[in-house]
N, C-alpha and C. Protein backbone atom coordinates (compact mmCIF):
# COMPACT_ATOMS: atom_id res chain seq x y z
N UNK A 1 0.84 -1.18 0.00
CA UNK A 1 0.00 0.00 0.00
C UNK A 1 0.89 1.24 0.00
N UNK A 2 0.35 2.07 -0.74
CA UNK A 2 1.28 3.32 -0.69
C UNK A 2 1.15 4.45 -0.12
N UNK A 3 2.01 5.03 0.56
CA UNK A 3 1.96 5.74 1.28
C UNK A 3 0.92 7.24 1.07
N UNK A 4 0.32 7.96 1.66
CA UNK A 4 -0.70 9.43 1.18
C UNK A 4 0.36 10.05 1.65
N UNK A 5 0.69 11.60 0.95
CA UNK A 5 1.32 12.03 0.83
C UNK A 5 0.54 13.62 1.62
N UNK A 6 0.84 13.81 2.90
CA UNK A 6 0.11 15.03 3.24
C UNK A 6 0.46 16.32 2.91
N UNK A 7 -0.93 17.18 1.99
CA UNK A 7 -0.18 18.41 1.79
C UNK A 7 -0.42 19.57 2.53
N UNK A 8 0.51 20.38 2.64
CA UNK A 8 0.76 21.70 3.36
C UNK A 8 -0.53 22.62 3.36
N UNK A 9 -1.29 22.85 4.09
CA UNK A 9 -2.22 24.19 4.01
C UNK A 9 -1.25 25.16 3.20
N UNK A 10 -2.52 26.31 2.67
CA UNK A 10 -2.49 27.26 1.97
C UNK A 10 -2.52 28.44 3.26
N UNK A 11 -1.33 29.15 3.44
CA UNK A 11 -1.54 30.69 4.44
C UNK A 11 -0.80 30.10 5.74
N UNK A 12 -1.44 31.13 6.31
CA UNK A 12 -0.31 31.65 7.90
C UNK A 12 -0.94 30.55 8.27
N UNK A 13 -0.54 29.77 9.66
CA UNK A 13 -0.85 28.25 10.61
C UNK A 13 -1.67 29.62 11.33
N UNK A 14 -3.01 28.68 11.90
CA UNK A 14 -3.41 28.98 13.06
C UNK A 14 -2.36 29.71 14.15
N UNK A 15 -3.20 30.24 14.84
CA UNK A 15 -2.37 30.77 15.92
C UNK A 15 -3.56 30.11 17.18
N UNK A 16 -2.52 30.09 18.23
CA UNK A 16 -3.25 29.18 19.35
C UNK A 16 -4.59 30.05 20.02
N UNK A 17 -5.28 29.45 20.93
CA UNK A 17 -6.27 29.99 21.48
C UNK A 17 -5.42 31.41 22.15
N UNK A 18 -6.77 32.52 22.12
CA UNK A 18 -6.18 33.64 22.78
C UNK A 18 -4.46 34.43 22.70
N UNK A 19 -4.03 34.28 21.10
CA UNK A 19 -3.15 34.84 20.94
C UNK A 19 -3.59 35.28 19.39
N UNK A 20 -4.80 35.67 19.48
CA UNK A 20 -5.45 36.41 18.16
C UNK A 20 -4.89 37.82 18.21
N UNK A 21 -4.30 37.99 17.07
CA UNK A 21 -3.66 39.52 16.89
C UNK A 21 -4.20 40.68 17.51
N UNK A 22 -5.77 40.70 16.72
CA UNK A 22 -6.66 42.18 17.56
C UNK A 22 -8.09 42.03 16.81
N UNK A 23 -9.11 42.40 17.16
CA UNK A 23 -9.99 42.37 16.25
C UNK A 23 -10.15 43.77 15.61
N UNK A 24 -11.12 43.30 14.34
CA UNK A 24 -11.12 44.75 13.45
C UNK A 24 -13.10 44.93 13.47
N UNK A 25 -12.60 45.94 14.11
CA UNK A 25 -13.89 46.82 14.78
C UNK A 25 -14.34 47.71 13.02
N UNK A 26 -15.53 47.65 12.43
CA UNK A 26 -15.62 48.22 11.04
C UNK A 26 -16.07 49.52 11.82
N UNK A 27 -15.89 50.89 10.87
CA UNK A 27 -16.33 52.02 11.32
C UNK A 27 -16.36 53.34 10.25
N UNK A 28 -17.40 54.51 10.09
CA UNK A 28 -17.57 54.65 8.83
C UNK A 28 -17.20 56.19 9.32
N UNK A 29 -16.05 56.45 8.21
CA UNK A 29 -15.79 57.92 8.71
C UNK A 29 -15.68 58.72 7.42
N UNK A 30 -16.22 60.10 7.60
CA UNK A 30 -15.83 61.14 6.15
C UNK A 30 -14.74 61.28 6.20
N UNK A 31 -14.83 61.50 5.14
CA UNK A 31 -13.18 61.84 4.15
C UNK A 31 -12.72 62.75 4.94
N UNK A 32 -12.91 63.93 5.42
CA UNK A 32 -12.76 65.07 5.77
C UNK A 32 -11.89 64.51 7.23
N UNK A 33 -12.88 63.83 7.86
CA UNK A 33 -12.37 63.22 9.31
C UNK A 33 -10.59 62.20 9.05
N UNK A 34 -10.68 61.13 7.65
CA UNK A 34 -9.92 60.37 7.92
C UNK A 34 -8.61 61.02 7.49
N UNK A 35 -8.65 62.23 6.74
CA UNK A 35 -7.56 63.20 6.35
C UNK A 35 -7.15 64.02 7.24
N UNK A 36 -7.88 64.51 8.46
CA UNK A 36 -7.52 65.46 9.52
C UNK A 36 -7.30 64.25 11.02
N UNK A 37 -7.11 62.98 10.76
CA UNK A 37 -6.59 61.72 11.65
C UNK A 37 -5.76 61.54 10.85
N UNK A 38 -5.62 61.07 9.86
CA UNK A 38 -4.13 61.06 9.15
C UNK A 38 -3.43 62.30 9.35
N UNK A 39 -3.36 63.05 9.11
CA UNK A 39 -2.52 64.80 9.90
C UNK A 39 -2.10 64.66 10.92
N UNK A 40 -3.26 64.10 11.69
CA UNK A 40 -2.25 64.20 13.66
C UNK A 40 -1.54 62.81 13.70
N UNK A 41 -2.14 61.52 13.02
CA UNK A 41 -1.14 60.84 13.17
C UNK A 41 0.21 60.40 12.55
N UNK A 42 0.74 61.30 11.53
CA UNK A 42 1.53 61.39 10.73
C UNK A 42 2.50 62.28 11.52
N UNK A 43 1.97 63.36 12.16
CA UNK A 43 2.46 64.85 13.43
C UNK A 43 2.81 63.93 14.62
N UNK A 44 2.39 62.50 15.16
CA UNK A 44 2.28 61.89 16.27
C UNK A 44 3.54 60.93 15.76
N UNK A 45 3.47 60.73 14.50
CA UNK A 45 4.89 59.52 14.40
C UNK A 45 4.50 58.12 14.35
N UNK A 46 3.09 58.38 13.93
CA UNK A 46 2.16 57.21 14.58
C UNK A 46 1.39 56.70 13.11
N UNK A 47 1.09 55.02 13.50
CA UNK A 47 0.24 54.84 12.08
C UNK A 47 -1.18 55.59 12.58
N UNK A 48 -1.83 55.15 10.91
CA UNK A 48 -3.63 55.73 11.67
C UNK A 48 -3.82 55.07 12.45
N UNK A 49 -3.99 53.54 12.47
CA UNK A 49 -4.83 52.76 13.60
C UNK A 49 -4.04 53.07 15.02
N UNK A 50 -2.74 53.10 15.15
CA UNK A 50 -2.06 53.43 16.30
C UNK A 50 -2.68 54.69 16.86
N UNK A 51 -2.45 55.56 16.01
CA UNK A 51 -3.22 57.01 16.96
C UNK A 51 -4.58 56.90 17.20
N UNK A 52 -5.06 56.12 16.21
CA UNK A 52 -6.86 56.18 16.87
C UNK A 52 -6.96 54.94 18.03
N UNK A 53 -6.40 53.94 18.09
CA UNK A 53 -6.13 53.27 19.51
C UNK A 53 -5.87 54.30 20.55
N UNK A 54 -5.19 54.74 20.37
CA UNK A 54 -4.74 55.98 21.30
C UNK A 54 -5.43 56.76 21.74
N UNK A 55 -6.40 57.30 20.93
CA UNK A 55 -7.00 58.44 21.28
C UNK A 55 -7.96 58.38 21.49
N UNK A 56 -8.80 57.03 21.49
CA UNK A 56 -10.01 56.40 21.84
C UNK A 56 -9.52 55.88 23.38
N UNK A 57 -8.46 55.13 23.37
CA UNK A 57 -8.01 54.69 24.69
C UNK A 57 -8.31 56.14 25.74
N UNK A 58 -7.54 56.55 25.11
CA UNK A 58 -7.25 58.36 25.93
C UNK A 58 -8.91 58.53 26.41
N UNK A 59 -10.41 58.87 25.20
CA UNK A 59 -11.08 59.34 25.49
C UNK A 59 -11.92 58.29 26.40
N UNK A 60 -11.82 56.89 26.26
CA UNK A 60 -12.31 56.50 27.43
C UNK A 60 -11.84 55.92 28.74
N UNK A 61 -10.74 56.42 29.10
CA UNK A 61 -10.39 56.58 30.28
C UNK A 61 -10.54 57.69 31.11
N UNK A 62 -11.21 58.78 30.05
CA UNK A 62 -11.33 60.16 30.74
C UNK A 62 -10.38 61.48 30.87
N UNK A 63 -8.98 60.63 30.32
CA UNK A 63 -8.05 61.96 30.14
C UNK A 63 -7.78 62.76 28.87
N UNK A 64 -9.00 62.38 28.08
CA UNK A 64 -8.78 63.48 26.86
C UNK A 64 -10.79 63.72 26.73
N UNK A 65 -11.22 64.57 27.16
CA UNK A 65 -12.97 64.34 27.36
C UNK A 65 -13.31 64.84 25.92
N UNK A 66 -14.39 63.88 25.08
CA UNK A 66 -15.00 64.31 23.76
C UNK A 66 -16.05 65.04 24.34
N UNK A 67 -16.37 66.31 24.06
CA UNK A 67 -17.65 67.17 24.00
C UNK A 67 -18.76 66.08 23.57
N UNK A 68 -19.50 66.01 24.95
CA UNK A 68 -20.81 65.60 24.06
C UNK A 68 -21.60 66.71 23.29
N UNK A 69 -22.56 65.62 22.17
CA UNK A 69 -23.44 66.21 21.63
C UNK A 69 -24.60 65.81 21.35
């Protein structure tokens, strides 16, 4: 009998339980908004998603307060 020959998955291996990268939260922003977040985070040294982690972190911990409206 001859041997089956196992083949390799296609892409990255699993990654183990609870060492999932991050999830991607969808979110719908104007142009106007994602060009004046690209500005501060380009001024910050920072990617976009890095500064908006940031600055969401910031606003809900309370040390940067968004004006309600």
């Amino acid at each position: 009998m001859a041997d089956k020959k196992t083949t390799k998955k296609r892409g990255r291996p699993k990654l183990p339980k609870g060492h999932v990268k991050a999830k991607i939260v969808p979110m719908r922003l104007k142009d106007e908004d994602v060009k004046l977040f690209a500005r501060a985070a380009k001024a910050s040294k920072l990617t976009l998603s890095e500064w908006m982690r940031l600055t969401l972190r910031k606003a809900a911990n309370g040390t940067n307060r968004v004006p309600q409206t």
